[in-house]
N, C-alpha and C. Protein backbone atom coordinates (compact mmCIF):
# COMPACT_ATOMS: atom_id res chain seq x y z
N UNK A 1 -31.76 17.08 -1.92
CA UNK A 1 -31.52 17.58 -0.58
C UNK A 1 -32.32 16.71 0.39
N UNK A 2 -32.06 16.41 1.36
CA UNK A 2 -32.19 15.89 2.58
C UNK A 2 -33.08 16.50 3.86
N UNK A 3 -34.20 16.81 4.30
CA UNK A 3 -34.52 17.44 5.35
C UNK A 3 -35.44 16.59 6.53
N UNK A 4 -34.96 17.58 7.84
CA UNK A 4 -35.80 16.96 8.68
C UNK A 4 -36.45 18.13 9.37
N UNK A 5 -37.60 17.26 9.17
CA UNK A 5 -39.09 18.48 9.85
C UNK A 5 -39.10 19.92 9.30
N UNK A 6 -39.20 19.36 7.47
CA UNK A 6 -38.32 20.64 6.72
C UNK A 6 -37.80 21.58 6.37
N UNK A 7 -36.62 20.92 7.80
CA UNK A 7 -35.03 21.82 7.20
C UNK A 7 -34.37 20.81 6.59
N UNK A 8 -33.50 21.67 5.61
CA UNK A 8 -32.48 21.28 5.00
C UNK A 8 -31.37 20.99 5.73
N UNK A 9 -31.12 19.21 5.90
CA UNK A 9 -29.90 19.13 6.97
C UNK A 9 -28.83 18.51 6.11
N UNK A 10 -29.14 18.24 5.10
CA UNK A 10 -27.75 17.42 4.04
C UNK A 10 -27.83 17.47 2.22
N UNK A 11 -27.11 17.20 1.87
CA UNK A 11 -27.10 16.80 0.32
C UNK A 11 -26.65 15.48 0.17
N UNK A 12 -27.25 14.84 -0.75
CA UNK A 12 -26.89 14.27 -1.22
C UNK A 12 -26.16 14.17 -2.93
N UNK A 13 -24.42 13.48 -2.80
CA UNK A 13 -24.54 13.88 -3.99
C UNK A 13 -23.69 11.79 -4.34
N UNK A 14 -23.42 11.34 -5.98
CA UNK A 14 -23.02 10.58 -6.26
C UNK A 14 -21.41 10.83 -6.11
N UNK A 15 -20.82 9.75 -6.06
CA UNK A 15 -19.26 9.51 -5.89
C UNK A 15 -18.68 10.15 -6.60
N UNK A 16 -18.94 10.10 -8.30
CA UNK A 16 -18.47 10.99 -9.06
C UNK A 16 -18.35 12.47 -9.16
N UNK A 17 -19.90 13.09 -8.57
CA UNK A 17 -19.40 14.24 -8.35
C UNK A 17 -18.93 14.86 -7.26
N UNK A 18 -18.87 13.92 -6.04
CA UNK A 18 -18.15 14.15 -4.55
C UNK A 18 -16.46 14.50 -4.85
N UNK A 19 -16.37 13.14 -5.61
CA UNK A 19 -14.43 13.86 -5.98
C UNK A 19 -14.72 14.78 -7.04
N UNK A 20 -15.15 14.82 -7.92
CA UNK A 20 -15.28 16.16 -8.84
C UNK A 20 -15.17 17.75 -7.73
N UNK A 21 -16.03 17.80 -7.03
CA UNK A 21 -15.92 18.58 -5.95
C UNK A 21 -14.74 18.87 -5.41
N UNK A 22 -14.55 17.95 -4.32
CA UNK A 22 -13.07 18.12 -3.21
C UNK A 22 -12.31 18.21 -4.19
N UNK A 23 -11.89 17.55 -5.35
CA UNK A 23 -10.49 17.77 -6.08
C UNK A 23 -9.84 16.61 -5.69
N UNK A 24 -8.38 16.35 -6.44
CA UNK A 24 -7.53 15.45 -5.96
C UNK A 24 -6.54 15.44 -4.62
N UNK A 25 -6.54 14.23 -4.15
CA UNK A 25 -6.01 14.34 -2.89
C UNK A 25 -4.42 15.35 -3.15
N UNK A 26 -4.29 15.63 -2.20
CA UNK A 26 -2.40 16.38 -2.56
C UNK A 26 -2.02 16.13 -0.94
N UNK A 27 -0.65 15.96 -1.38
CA UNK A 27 0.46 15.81 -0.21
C UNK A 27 0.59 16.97 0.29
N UNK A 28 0.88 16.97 1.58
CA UNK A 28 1.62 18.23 2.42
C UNK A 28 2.57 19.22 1.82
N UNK A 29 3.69 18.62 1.14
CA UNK A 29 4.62 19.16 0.93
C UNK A 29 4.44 19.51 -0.64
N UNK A 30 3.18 19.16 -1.26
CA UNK A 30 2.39 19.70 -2.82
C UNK A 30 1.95 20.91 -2.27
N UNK A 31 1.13 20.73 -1.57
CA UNK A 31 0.15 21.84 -0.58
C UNK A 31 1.02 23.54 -0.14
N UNK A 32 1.67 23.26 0.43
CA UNK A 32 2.86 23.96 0.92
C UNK A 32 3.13 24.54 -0.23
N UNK A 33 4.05 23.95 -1.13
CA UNK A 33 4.79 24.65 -2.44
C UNK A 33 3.92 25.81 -3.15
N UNK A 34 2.58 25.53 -3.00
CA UNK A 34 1.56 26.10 -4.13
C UNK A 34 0.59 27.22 -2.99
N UNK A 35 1.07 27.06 -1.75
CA UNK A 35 0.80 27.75 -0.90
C UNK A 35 1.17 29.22 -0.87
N UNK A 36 0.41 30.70 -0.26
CA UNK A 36 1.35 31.72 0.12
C UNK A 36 2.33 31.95 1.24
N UNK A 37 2.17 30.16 1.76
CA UNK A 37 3.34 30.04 2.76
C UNK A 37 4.54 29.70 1.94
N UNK A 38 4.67 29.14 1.09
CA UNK A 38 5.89 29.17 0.28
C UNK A 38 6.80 30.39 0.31
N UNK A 39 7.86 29.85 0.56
CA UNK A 39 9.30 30.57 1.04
C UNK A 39 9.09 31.39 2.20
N UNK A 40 8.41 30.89 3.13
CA UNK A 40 8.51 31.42 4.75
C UNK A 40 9.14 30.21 5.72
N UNK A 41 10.19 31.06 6.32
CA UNK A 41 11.06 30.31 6.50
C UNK A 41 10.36 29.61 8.16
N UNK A 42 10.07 28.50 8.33
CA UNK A 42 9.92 27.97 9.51
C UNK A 42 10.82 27.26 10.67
N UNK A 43 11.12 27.70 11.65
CA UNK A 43 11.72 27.23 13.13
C UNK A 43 11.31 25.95 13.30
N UNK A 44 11.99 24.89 12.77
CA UNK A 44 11.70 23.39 13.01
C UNK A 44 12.67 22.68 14.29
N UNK A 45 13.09 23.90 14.89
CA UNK A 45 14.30 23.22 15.74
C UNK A 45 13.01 22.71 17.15
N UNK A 46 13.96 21.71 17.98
CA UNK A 46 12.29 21.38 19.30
C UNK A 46 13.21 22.12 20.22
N UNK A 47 12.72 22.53 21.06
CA UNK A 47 12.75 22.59 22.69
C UNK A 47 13.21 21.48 23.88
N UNK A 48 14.55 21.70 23.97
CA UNK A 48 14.84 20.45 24.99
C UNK A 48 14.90 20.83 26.17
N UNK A 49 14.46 21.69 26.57
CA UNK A 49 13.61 21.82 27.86
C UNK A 49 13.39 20.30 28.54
N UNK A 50 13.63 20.18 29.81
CA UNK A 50 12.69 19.22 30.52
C UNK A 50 11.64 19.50 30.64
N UNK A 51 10.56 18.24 30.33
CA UNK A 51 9.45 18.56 30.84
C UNK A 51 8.77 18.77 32.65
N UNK A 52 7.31 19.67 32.07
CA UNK A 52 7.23 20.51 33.13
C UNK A 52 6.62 19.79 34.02
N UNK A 53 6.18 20.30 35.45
CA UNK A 53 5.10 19.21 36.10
C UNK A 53 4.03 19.25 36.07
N UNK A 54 2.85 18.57 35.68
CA UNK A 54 1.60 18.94 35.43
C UNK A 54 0.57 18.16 36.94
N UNK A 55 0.34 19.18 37.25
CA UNK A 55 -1.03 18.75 38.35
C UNK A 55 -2.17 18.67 38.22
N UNK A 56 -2.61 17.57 38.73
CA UNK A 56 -4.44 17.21 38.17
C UNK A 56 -4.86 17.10 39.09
């Protein structure tokens, strides 16, 4: 562990067990499937609306 003016402000750990940790990277659409969003149906349609006027 890591501290300054001793607090504990970090860990340190080696590469090996950093990805051991996080796990393997996964895609969006891995993510999703294995998700409890799986089979909720989402509104992907856009809005063709003109855009609005914005004042600054």
């Amino acid at each position: 562990m890591l501290s300054v003016h001793g607090e504990t402000k970090a860990v340190l750990l080696s590469k090996a067990d950093y990805e051991k940790l996080i796990g393997a990277p996964t895609h969006l659409v891995d993510f999703l499937r294995v998700s409890s969003l799986c089979g909720v149906s989402l509104d992907l349609e856009r809005d063709s609306s003109l855009a609005r006027d914005v004042y600054l």
